[in-house]
N, C-alpha and C. Protein backbone atom coordinates (compact mmCIF):
# COMPACT_ATOMS: atom_id res chain seq x y z
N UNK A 1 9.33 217.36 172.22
CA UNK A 1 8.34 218.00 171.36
C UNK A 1 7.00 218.02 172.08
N UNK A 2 6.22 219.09 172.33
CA UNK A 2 4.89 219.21 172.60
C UNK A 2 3.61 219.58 171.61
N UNK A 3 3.11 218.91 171.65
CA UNK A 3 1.92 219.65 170.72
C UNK A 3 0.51 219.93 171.19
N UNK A 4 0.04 221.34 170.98
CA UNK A 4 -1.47 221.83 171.86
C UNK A 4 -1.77 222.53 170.79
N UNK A 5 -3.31 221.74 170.47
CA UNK A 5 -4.52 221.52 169.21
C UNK A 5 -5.65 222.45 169.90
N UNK A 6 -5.89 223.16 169.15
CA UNK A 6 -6.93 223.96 169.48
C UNK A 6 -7.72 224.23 168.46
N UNK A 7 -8.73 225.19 168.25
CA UNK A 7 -10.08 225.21 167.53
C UNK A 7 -11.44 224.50 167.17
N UNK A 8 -11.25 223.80 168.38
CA UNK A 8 -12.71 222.41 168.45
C UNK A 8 -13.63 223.60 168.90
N UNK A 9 -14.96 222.80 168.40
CA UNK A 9 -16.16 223.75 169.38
C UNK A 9 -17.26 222.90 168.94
N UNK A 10 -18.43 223.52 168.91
CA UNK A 10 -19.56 223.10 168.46
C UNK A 10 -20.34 223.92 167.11
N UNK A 11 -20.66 223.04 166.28
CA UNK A 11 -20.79 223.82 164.92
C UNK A 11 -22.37 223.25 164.63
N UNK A 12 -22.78 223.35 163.62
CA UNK A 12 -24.12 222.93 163.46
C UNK A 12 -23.57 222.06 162.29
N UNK A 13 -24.10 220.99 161.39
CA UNK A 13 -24.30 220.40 160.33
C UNK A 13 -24.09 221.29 159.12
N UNK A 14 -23.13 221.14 158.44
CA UNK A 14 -22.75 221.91 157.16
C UNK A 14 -21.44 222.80 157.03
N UNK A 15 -21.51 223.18 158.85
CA UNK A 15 -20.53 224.24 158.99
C UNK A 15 -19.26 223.83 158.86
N UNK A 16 -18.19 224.83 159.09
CA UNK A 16 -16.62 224.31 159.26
C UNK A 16 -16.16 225.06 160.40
N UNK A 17 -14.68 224.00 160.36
CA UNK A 17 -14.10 224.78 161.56
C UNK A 17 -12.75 223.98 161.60
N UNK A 18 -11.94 225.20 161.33
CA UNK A 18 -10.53 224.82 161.37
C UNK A 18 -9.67 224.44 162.61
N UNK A 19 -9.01 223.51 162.72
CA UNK A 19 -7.94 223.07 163.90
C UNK A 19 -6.43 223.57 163.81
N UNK A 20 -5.87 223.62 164.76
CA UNK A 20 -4.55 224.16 164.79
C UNK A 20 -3.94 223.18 165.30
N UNK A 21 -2.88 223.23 165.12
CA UNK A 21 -1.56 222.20 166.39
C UNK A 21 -0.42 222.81 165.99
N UNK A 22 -0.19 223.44 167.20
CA UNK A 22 0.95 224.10 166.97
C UNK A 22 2.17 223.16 167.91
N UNK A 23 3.73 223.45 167.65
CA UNK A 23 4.79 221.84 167.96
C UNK A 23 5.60 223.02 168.30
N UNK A 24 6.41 222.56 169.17
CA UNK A 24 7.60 223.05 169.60
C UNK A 24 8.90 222.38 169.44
N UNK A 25 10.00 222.78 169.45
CA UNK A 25 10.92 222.35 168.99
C UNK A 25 11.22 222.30 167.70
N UNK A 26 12.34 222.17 167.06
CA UNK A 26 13.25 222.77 165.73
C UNK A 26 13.23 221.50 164.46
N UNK A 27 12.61 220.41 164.91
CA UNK A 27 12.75 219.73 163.92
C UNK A 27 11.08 219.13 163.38
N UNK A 28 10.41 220.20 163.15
CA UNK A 28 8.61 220.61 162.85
C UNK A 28 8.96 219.67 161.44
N UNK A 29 10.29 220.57 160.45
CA UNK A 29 9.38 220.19 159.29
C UNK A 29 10.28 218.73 158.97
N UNK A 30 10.92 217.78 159.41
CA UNK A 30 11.48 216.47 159.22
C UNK A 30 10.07 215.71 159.59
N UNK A 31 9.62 215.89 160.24
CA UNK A 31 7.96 215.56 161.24
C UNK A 31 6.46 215.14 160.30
N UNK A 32 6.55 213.64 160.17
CA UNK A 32 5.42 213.51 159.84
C UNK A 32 4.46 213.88 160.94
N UNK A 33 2.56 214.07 159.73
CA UNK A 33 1.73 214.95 160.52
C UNK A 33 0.73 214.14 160.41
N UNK A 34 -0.16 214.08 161.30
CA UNK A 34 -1.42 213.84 161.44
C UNK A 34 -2.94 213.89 162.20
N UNK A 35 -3.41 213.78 161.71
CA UNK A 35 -5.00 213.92 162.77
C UNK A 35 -5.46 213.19 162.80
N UNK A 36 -6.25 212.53 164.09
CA UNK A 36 -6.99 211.36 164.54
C UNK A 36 -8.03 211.81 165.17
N UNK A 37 -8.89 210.95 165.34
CA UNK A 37 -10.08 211.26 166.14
C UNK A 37 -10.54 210.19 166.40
N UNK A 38 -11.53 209.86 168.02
CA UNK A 38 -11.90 209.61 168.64
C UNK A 38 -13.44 209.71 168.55
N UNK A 39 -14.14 209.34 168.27
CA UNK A 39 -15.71 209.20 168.61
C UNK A 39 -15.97 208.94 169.73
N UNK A 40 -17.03 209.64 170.27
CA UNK A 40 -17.82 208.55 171.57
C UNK A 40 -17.85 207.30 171.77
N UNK A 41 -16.91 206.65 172.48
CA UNK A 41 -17.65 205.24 172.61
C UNK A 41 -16.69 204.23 171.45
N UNK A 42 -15.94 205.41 170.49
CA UNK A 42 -15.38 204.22 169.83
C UNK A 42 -13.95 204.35 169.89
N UNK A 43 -13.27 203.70 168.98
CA UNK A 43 -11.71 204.01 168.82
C UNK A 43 -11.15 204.80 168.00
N UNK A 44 -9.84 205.22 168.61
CA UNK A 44 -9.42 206.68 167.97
C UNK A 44 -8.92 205.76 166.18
N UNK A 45 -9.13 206.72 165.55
CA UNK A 45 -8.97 206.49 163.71
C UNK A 45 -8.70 207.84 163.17
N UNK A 46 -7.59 207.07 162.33
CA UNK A 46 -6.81 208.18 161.24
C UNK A 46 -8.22 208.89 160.57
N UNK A 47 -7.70 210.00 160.63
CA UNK A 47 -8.22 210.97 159.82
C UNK A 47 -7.27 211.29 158.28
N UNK A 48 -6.43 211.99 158.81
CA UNK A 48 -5.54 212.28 157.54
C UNK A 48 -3.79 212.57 158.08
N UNK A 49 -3.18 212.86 157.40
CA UNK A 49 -1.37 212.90 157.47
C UNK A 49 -1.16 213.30 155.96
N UNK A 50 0.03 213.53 156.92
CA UNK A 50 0.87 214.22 155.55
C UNK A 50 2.33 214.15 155.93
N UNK A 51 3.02 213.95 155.16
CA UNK A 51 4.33 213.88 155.25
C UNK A 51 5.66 214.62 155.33
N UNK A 52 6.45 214.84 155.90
CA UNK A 52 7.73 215.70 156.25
C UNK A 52 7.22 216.36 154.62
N UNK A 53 7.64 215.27 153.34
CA UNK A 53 7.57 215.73 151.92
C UNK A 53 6.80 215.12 151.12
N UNK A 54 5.62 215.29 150.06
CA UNK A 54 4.91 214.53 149.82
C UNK A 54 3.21 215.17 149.51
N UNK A 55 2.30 214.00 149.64
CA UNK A 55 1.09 214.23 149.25
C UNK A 55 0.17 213.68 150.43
N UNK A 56 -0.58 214.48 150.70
CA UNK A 56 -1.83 213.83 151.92
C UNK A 56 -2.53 212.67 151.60
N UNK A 57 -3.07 212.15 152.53
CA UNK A 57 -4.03 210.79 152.66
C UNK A 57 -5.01 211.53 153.47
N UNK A 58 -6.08 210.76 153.32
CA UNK A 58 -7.45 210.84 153.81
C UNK A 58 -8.19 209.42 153.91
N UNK A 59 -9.01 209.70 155.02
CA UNK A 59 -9.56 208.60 155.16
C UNK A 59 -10.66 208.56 154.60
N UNK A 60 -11.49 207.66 154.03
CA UNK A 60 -12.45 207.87 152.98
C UNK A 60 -13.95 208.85 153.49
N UNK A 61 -14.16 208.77 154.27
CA UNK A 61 -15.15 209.12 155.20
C UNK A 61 -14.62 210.81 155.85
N UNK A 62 -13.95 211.12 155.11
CA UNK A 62 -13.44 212.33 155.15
C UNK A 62 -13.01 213.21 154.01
N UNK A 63 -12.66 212.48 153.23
CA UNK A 63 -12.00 212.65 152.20
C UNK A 63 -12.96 213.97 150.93
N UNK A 64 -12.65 214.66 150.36
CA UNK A 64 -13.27 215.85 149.80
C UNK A 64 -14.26 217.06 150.82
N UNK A 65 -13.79 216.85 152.22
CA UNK A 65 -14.41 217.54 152.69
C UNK A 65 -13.54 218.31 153.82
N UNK A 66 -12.54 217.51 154.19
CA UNK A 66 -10.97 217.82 155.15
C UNK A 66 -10.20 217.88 154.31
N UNK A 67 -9.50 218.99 154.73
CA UNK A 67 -8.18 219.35 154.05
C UNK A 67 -6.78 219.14 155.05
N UNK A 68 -5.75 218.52 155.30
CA UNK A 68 -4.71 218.38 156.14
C UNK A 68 -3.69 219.88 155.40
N UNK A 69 -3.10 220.99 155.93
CA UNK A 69 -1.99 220.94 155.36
C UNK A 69 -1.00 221.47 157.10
N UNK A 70 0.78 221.88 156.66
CA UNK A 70 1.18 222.32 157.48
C UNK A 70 2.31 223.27 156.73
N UNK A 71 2.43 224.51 157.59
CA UNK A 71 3.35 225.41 157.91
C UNK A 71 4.77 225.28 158.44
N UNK A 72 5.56 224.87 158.09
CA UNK A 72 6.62 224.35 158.65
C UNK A 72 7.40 226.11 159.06
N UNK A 73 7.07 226.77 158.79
CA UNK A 73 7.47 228.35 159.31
C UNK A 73 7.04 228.58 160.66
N UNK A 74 5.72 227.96 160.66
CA UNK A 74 4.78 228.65 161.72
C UNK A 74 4.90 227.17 162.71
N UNK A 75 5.57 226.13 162.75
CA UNK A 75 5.44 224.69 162.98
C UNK A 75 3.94 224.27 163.55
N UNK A 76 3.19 224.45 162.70
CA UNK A 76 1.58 224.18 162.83
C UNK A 76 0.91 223.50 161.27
N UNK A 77 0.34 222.48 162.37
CA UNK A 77 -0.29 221.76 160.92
C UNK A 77 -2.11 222.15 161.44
N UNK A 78 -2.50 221.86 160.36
CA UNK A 78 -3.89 222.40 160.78
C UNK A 78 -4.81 221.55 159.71
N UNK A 79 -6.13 221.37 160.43
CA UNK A 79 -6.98 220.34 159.46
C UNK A 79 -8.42 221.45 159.06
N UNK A 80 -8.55 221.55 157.88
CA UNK A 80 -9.46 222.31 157.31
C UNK A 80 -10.94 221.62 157.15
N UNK A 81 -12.02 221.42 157.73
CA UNK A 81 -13.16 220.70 157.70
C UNK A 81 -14.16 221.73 157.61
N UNK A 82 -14.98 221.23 156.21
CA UNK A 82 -16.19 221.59 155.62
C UNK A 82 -17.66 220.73 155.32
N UNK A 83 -18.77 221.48 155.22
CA UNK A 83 -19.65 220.77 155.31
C UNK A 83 -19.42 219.04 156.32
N UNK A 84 -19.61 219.93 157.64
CA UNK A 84 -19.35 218.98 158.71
C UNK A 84 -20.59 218.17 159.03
N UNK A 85 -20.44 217.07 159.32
CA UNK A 85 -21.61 216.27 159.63
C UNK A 85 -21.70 215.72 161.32
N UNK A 86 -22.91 215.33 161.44
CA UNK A 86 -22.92 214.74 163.24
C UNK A 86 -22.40 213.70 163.36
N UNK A 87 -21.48 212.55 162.43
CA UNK A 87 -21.23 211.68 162.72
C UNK A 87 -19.47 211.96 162.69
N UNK A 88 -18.90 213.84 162.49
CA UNK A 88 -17.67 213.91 162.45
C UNK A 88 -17.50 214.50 164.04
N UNK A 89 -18.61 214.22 165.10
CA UNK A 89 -18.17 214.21 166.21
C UNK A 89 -16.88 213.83 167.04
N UNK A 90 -16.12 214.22 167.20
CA UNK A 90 -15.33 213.57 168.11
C UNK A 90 -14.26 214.47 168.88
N UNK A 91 -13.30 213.74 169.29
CA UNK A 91 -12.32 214.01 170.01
C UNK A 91 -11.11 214.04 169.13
N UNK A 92 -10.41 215.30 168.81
CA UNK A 92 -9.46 215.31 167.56
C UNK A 92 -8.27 215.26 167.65
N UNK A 93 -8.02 214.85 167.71
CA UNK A 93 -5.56 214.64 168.27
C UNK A 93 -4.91 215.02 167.09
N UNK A 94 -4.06 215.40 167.29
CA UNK A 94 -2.80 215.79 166.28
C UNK A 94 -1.01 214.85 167.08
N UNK A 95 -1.33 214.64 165.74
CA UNK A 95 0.11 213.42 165.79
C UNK A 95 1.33 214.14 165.34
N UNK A 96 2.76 213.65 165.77
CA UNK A 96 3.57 213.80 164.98
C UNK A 96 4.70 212.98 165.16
N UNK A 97 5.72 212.15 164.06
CA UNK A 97 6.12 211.40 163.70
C UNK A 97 7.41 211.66 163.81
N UNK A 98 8.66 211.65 164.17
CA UNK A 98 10.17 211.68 164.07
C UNK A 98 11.24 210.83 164.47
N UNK A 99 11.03 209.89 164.12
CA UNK A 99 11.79 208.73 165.54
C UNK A 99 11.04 208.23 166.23
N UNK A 100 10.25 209.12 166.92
CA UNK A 100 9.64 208.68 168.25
C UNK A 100 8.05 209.62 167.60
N UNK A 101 7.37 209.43 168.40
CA UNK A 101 5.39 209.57 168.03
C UNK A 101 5.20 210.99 169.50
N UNK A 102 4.66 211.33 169.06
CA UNK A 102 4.33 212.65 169.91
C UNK A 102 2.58 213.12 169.68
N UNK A 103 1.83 213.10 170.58
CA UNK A 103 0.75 213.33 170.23
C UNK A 103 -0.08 214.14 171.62
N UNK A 104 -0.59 215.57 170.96
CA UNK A 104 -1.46 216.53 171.37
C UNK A 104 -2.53 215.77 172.27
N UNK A 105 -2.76 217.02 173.17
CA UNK A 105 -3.98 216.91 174.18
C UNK A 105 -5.09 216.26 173.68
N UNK A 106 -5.38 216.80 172.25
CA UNK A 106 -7.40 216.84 172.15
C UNK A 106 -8.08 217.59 172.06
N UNK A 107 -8.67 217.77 171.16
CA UNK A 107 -9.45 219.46 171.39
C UNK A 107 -11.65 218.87 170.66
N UNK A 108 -11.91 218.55 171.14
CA UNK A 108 -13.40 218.60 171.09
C UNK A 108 -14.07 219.45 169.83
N UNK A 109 -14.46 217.94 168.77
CA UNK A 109 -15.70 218.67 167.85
C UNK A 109 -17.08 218.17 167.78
N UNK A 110 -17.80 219.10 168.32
CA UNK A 110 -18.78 218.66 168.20
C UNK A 110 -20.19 218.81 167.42
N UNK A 111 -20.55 218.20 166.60
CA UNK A 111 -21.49 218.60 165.27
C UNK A 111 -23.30 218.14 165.83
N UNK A 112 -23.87 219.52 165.73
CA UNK A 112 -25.28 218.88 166.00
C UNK A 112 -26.21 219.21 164.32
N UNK A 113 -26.95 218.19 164.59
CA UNK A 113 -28.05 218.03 163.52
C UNK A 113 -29.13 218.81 163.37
């Protein structure tokens, strides 16, 4: 399984900007999902997941402002982020779960004030 996350950039404070991760291979929707991120300087931390079947989690510090969902048609999960702030800087990974852990390049968000 491979996964390559794209739609990072640089946004201003307030803005949004949706992520992609698109997976290869046939068993997308058995596949728990998730997004992590990386800050400058600190350690990578759950963002949110979601499950083969089920209901999302969020991490509190995210939570009413990220949306996790996924496409099991399109085998892409994607994280929906609004009213973005400078401290949701980071480095964003997309996870995925089947047996074994599989996790995306990285794709760069960066929020200025």
């Amino acid at each position: 399984v491979q996964l390559q996350a794209s739609g990072g950039g640089l946004v201003q404070a307030g803005g949004s900007l949706r992520l992609s991760c698109a997976a290869s291979g046939s068993i997308f929707s058995g596949m728990a999902l998730a997004w992590y991120r990386q800050p400058p300087g600190k350690q990578r931390e759950l963002v949110a997941r979601i499950p083969s079947g089920g209901s999302a989690i969020y991490s509190d510090s995210v939570k009413g402002r990220f949306t996790i969902s996924r496409d099991n048609a399109k085998n892409t999960v994607y994280l929906q982020m609004i009213n973005l702030k400078p401290e949701d800087t980071a480095v964003y990974y997309c996870k995925a779960t089947y047996f074994k852990t599989y996790w995306g390049q990285g794709t760069l968000v960066t929020v200025s004030s």
